[in-house]
PDB file of N, CA and C in Angstrom:
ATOM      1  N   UNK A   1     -25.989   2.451  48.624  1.00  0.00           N
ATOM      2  CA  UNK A   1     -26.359   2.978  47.332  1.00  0.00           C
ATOM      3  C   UNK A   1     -27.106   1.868  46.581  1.00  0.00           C
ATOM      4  N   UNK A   2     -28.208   2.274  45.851  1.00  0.00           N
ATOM      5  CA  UNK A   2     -28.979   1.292  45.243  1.00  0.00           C
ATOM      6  C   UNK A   2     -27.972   1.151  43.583  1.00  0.00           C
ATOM      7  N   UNK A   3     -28.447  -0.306  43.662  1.00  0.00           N
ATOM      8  CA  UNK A   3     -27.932  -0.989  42.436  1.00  0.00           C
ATOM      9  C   UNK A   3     -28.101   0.075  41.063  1.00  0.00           C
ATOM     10  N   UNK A   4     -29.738   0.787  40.840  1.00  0.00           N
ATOM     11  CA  UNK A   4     -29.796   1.317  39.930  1.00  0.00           C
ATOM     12  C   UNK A   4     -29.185   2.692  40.099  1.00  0.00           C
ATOM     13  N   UNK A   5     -28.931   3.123  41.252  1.00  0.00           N
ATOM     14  CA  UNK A   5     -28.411   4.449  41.200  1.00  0.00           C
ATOM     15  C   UNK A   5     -26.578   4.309  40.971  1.00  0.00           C
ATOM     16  N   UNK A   6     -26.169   3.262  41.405  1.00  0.00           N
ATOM     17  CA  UNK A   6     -24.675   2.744  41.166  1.00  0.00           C
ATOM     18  C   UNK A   6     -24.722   2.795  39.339  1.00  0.00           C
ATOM     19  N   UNK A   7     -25.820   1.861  39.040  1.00  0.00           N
ATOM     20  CA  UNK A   7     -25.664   2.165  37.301  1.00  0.00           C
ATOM     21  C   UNK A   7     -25.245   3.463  36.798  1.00  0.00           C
ATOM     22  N   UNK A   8     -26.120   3.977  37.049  1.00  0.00           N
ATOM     23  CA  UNK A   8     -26.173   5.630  36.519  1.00  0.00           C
ATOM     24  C   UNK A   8     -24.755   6.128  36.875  1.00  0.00           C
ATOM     25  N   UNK A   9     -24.297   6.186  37.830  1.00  0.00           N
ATOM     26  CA  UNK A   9     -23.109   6.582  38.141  1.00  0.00           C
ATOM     27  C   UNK A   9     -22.273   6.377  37.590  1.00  0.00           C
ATOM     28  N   UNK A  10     -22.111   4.765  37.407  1.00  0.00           N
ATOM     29  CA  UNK A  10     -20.939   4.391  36.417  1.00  0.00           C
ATOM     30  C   UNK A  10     -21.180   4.934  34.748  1.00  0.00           C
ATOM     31  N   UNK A  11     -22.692   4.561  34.921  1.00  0.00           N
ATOM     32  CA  UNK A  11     -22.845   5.414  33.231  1.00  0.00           C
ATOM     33  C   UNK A  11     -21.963   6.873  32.972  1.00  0.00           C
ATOM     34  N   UNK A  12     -22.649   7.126  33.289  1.00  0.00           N
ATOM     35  CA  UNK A  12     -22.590   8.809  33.469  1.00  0.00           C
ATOM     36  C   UNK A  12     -20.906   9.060  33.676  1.00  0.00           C
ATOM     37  N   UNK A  13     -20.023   8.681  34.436  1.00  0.00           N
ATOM     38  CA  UNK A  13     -19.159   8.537  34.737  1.00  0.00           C
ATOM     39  C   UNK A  13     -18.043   8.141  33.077  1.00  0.00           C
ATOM     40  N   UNK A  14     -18.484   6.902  32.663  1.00  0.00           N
ATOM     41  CA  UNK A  14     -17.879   6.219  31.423  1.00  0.00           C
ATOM     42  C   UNK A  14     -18.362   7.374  30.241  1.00  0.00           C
ATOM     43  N   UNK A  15     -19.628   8.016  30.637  1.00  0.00           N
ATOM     44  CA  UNK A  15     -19.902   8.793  29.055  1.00  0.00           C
ATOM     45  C   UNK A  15     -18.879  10.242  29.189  1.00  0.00           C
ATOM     46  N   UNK A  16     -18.614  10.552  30.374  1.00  0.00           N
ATOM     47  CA  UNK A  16     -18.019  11.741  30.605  1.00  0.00           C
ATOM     48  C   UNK A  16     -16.295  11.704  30.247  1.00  0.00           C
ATOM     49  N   UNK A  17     -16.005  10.067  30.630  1.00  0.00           N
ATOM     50  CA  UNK A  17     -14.525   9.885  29.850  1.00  0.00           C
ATOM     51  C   UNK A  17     -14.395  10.151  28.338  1.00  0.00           C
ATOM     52  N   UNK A  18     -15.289   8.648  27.881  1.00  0.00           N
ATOM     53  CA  UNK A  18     -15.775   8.647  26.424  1.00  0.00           C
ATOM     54  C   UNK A  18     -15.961  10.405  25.685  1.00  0.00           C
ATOM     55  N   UNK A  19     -16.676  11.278  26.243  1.00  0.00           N
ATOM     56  CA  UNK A  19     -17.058  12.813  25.583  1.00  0.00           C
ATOM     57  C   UNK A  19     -15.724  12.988  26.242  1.00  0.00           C
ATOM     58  N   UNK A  20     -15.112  13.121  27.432  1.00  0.00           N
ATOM     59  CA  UNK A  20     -13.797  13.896  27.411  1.00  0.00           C
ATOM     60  C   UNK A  20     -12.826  13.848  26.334  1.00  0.00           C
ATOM     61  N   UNK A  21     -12.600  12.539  26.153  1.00  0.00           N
ATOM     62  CA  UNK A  21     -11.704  11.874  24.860  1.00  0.00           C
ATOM     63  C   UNK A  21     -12.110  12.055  23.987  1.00  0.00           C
ATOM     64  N   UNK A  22     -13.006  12.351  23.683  1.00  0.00           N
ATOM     65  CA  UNK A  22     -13.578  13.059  21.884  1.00  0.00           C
ATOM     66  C   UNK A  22     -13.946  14.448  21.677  1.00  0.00           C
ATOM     67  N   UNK A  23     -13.875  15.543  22.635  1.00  0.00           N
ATOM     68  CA  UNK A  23     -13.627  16.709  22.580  1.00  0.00           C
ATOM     69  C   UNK A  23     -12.134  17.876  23.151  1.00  0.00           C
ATOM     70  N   UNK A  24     -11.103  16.100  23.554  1.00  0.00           N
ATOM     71  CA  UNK A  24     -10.037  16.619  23.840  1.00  0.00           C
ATOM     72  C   UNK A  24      -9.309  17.896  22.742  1.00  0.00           C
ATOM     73  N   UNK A  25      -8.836  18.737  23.568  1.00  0.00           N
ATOM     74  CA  UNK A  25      -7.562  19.737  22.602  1.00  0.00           C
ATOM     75  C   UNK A  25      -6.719  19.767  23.058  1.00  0.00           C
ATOM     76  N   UNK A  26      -6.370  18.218  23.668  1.00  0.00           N
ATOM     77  CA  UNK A  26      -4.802  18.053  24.096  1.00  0.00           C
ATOM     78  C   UNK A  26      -3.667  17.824  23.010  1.00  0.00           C
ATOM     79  N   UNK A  27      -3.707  17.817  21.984  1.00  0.00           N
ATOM     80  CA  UNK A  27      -2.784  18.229  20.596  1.00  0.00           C
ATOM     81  C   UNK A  27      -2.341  20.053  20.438  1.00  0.00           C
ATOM     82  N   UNK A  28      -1.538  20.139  20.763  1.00  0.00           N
ATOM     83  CA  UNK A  28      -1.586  22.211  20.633  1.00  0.00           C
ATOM     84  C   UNK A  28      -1.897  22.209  18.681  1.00  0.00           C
ATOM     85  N   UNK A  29      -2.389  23.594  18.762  1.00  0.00           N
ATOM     86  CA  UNK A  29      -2.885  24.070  17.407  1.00  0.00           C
ATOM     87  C   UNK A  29      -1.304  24.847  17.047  1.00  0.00           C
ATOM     88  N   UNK A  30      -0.468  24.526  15.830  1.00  0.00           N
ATOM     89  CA  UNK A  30      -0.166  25.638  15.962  1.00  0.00           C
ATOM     90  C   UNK A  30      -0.140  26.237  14.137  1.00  0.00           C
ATOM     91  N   UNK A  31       0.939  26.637  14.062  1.00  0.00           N
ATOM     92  CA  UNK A  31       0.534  27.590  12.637  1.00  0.00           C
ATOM     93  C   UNK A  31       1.672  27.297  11.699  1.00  0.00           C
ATOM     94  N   UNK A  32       1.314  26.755  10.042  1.00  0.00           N
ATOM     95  CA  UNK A  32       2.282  26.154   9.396  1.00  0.00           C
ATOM     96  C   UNK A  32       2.965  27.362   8.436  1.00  0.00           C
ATOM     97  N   UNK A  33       3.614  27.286   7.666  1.00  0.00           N
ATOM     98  CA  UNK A  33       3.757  28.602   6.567  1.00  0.00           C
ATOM     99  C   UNK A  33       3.165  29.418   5.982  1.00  0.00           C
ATOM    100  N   UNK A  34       2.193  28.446   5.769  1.00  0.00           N
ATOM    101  CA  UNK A  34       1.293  29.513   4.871  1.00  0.00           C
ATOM    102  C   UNK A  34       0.203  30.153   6.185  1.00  0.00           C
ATOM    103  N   UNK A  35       0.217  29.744   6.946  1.00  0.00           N
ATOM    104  CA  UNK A  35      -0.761  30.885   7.957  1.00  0.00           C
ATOM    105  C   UNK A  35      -1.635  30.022   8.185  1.00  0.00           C
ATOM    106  N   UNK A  36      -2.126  28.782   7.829  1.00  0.00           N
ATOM    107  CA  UNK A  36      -3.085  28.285   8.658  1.00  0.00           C
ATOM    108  C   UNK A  36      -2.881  27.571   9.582  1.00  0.00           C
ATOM    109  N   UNK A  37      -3.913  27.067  10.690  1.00  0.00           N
ATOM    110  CA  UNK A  37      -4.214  26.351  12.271  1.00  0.00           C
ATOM    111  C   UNK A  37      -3.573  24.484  11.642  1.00  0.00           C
ATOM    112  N   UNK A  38      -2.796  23.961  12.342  1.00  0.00           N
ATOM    113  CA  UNK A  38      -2.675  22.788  12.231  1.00  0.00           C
ATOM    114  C   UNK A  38      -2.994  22.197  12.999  1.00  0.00           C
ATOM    115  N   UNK A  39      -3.339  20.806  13.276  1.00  0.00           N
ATOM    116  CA  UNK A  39      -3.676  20.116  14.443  1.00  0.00           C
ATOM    117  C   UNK A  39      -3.121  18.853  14.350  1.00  0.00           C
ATOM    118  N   UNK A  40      -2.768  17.966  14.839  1.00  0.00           N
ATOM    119  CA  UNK A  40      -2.638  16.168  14.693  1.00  0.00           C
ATOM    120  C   UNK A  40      -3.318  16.067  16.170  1.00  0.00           C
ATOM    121  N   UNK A  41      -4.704  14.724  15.689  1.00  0.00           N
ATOM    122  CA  UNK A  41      -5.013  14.421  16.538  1.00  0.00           C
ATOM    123  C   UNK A  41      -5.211  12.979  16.642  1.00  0.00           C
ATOM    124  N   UNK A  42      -5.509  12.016  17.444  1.00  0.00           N
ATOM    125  CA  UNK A  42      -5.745  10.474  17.354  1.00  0.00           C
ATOM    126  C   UNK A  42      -7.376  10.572  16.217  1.00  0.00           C
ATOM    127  N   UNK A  43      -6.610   9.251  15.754  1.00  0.00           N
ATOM    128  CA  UNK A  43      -8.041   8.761  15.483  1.00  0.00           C
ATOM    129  C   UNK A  43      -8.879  10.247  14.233  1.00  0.00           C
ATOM    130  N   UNK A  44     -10.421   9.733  14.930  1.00  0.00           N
ATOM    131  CA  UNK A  44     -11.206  10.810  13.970  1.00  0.00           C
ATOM    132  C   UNK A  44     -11.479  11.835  14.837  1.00  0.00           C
ATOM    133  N   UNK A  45     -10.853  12.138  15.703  1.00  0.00           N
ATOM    134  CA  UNK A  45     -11.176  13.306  16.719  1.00  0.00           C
ATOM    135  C   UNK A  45     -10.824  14.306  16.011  1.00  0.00           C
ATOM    136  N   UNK A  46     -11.677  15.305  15.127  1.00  0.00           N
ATOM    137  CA  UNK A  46     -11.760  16.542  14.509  1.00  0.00           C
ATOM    138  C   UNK A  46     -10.804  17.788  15.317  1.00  0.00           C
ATOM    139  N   UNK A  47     -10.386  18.429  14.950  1.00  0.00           N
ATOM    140  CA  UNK A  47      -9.751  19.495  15.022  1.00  0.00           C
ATOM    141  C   UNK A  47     -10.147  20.674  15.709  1.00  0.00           C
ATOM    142  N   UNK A  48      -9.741  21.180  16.835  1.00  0.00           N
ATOM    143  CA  UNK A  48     -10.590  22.557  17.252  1.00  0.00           C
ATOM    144  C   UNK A  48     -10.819  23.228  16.605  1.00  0.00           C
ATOM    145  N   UNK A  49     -10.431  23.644  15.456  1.00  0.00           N
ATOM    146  CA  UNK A  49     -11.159  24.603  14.357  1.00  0.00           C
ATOM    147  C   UNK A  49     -12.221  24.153  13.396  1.00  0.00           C
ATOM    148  N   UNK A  50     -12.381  23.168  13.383  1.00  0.00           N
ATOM    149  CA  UNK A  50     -13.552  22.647  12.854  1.00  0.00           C
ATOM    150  C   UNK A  50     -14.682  22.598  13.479  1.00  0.00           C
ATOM    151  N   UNK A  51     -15.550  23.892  13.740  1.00  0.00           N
ATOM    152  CA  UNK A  51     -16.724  23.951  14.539  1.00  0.00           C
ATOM    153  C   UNK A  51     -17.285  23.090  14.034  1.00  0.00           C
ATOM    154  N   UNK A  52     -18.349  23.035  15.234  1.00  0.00           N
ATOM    155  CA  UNK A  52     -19.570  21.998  15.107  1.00  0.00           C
ATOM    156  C   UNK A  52     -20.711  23.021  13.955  1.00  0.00           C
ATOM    157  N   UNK A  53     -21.350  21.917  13.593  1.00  0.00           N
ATOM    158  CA  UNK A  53     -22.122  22.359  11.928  1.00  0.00           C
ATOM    159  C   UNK A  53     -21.640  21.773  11.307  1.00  0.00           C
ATOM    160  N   UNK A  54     -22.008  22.559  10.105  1.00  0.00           N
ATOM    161  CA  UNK A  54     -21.864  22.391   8.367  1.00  0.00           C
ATOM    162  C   UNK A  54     -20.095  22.275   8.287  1.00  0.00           C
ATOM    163  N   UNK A  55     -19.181  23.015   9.151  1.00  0.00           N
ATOM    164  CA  UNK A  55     -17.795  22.729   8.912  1.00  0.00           C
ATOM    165  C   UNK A  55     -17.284  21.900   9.551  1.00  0.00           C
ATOM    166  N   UNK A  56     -18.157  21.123  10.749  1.00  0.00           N
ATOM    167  CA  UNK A  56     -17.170  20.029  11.342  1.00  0.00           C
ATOM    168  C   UNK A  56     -17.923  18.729  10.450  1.00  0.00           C
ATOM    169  N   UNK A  57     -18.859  18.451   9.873  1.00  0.00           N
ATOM    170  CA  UNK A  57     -19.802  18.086   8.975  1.00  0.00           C
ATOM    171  C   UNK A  57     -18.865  17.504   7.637  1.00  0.00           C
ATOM    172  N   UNK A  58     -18.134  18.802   7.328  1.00  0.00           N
ATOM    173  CA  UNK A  58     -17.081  18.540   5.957  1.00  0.00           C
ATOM    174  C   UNK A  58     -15.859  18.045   6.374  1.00  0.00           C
ATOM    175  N   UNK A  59     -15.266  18.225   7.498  1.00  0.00           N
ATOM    176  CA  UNK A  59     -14.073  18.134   8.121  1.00  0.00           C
ATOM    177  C   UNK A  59     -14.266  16.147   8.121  1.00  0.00           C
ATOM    178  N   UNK A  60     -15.192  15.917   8.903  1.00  0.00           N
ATOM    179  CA  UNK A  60     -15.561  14.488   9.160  1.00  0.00           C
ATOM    180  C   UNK A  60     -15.695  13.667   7.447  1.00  0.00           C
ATOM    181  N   UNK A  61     -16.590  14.510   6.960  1.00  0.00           N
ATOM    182  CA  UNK A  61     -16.264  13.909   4.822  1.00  0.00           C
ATOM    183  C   UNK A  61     -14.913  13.402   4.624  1.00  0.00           C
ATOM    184  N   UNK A  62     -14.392  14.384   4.639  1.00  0.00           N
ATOM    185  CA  UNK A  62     -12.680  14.461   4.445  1.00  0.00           C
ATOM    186  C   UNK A  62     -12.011  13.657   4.781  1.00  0.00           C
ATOM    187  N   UNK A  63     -12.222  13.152   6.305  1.00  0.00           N
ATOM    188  CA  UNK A  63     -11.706  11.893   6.874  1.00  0.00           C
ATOM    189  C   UNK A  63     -12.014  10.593   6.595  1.00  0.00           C
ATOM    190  N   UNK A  64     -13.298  10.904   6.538  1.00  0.00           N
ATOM    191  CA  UNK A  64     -14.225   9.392   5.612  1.00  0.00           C
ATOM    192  C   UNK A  64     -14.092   9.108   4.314  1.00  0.00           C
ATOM    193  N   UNK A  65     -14.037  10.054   3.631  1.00  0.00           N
ATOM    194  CA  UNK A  65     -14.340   9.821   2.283  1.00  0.00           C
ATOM    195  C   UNK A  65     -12.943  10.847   0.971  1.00  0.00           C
ATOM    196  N   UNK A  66     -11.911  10.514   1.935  1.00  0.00           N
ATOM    197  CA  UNK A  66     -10.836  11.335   0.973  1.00  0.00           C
ATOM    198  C   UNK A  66     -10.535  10.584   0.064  1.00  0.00           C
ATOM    199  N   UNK A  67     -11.281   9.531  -0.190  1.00  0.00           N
ATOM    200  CA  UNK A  67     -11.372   8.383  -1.381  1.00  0.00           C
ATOM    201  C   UNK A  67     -12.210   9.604  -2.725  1.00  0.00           C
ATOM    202  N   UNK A  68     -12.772  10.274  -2.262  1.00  0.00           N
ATOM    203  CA  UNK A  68     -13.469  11.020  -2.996  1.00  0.00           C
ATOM    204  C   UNK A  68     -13.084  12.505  -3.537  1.00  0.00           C
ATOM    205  N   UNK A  69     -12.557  13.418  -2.442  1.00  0.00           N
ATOM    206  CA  UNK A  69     -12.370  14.255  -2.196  1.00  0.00           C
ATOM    207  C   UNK A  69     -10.565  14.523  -2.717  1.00  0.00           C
ATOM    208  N   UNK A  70      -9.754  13.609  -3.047  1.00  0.00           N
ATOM    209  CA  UNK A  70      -8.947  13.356  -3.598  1.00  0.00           C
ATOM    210  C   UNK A  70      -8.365  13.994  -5.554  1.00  0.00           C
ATOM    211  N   UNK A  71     -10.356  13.196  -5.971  1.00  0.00           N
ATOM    212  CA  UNK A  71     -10.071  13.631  -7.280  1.00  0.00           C
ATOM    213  C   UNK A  71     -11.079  14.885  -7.345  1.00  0.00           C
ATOM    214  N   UNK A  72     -11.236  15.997  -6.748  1.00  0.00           N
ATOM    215  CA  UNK A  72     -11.734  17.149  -6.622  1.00  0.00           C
ATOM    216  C   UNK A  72     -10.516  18.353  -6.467  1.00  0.00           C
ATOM    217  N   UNK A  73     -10.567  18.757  -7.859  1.00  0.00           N
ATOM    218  CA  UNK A  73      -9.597  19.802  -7.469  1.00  0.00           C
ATOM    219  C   UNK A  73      -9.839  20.913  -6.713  1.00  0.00           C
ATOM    220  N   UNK A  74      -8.937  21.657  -6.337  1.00  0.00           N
ATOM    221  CA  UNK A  74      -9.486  22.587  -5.238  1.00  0.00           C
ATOM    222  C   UNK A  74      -9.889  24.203  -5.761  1.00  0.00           C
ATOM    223  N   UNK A  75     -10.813  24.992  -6.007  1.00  0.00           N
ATOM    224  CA  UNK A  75     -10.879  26.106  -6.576  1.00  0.00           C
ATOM    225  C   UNK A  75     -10.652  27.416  -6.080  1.00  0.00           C
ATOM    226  N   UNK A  76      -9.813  27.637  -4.907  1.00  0.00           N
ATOM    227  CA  UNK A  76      -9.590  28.855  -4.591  1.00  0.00           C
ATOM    228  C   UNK A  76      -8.024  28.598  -4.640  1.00  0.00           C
ATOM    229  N   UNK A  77      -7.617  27.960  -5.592  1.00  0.00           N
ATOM    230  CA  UNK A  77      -5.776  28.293  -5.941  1.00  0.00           C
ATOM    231  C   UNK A  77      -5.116  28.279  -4.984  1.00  0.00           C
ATOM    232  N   UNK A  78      -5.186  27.209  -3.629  1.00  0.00           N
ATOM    233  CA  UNK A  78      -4.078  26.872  -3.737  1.00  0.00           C
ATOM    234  C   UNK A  78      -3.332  25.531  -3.992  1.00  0.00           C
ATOM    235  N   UNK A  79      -3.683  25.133  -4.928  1.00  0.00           N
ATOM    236  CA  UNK A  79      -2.522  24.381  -5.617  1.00  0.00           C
ATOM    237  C   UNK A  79      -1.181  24.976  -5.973  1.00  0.00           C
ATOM    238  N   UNK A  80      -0.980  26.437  -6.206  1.00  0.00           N
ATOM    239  CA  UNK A  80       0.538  26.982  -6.033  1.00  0.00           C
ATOM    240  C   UNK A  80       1.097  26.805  -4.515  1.00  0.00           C
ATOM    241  N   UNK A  81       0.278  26.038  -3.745  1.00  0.00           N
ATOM    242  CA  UNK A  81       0.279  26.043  -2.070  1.00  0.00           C
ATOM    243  C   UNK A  81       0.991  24.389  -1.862  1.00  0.00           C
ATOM    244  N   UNK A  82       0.999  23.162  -3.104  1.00  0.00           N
ATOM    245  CA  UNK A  82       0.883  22.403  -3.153  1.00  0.00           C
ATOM    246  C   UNK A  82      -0.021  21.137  -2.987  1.00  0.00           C
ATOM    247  N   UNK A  83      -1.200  21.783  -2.733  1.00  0.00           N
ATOM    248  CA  UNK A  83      -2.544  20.845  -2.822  1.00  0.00           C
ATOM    249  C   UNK A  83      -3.079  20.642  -3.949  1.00  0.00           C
ATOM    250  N   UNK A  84      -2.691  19.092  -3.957  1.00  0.00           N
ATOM    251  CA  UNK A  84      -3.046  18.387  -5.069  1.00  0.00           C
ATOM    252  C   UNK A  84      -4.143  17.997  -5.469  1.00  0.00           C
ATOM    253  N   UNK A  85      -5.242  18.037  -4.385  1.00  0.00           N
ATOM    254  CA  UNK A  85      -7.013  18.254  -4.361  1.00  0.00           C
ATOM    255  C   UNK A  85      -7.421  18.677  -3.668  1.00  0.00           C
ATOM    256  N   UNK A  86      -8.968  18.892  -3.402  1.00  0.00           N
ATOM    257  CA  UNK A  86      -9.826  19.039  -2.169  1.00  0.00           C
ATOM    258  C   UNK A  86      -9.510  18.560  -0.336  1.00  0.00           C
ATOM    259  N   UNK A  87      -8.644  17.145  -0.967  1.00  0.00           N
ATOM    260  CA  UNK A  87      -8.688  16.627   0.644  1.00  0.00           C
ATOM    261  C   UNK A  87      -7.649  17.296   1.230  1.00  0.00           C
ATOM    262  N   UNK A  88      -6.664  18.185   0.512  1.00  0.00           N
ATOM    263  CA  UNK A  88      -5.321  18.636   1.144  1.00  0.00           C
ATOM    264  C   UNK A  88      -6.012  20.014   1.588  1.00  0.00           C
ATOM    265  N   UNK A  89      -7.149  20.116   1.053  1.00  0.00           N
ATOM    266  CA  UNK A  89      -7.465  21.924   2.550  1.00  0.00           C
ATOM    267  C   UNK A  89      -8.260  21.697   3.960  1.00  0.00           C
ATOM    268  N   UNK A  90      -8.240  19.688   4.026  1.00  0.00           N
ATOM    269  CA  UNK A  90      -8.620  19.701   5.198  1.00  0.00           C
ATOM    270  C   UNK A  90      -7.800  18.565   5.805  1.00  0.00           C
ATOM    271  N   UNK A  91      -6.961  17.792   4.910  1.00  0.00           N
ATOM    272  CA  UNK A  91      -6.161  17.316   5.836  1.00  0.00           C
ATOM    273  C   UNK A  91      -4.441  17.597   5.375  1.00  0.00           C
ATOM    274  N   UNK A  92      -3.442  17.417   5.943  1.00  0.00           N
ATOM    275  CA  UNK A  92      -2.241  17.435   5.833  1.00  0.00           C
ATOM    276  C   UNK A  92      -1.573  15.884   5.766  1.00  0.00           C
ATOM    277  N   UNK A  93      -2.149  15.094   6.367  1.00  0.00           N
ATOM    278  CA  UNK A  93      -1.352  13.854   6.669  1.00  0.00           C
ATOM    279  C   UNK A  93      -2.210  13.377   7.223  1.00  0.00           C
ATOM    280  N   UNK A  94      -2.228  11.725   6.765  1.00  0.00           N
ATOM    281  CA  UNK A  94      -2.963  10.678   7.539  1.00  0.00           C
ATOM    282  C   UNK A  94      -2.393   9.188   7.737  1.00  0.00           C
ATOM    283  N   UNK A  95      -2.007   9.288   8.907  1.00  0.00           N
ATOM    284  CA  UNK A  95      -1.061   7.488   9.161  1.00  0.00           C
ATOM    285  C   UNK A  95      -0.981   7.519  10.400  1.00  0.00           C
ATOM    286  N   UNK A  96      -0.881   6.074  10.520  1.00  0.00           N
ATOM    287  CA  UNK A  96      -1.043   5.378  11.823  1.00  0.00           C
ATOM    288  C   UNK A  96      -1.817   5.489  12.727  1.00  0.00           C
ATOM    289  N   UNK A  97      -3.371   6.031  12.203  1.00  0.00           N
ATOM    290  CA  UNK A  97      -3.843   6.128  13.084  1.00  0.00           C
ATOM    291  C   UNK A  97      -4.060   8.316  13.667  1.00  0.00           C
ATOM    292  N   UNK A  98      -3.464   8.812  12.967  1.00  0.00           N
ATOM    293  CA  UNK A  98      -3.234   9.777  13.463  1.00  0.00           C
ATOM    294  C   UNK A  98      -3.542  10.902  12.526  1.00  0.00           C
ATOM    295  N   UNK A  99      -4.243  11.889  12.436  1.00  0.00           N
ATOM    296  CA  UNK A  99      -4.485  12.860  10.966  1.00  0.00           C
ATOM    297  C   UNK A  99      -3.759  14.124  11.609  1.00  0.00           C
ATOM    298  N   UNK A 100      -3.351  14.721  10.717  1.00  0.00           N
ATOM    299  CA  UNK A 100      -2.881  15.931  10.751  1.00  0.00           C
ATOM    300  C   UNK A 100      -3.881  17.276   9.811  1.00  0.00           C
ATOM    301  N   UNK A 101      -4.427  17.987  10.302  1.00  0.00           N
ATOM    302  CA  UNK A 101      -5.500  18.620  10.045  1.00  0.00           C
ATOM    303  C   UNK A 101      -5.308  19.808   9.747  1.00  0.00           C
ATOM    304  N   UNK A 102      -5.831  20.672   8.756  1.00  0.00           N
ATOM    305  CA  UNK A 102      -5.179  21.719   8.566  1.00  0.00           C
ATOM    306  C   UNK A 102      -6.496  22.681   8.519  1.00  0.00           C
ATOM    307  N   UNK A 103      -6.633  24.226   8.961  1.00  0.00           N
ATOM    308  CA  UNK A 103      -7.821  25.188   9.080  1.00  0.00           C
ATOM    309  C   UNK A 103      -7.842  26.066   7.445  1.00  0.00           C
ATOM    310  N   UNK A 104      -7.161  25.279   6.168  1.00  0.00           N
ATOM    311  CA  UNK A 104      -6.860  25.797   5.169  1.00  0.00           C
ATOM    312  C   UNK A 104      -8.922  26.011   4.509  1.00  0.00           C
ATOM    313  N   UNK A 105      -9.645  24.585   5.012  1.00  0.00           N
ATOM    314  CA  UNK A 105     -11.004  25.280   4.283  1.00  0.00           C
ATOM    315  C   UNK A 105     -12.222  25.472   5.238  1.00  0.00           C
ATOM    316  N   UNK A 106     -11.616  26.015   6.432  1.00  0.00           N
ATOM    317  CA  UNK A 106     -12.618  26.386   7.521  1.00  0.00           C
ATOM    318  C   UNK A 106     -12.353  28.006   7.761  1.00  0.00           C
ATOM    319  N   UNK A 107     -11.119  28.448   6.785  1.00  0.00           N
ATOM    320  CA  UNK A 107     -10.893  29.937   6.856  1.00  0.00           C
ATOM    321  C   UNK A 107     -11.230  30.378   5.029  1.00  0.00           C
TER     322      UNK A 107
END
């Protein structure tokens, strides 16, 4: 096997781990009280319900920037739900490394 075709291989090979591990849905989805999709996944690995687009787009905001999204209250009421802003209809929990994700503003 030639040197450059060994490259490619290993490339190709490392990008297919790398994309396996960032489109994993090895976390099960399942469903909290109020009826929406939950997820905990490592890291910033988005949520299966967060299609690709404009909603995996906001989902990724949320994670980045809940510095922001924090003091945004949320306008479809549920704060009787206990969300205290914007970032609680897309995340549930964030520590150690690990987010807990909720399908509260992708439905």
């Amino acid at each position: 096997m030639s040197e450059a075709l060994l490259r490619a291989v290993v490339g190709l090979s490392l990008s297919i781990v790398v994309l396996g591990s960032a489109c994993s849905a090895d976390d099960p989805v399942t469903t909290d009280a109020i009826g929406d999709q939950v997820q905990t996944r490592a890291g910033a690995v988005l949520p299966v319900f967060a299609r690709p687009g404009d909603i995996a787009e906001l989902y990724r905001f949320a994670r980045e920037r809940g510095d922001v999204l924090q003091w945004m209250p949320c306008t479809c009421g549920c704060g009787r739900l206990g969300h205290a802003s914007n970032r609680a209809c897309y995340i549930k929990n964030d520590t150690a490394g690990r987010t807990t994700w909720t399908s509260h503003a992708a439905t």
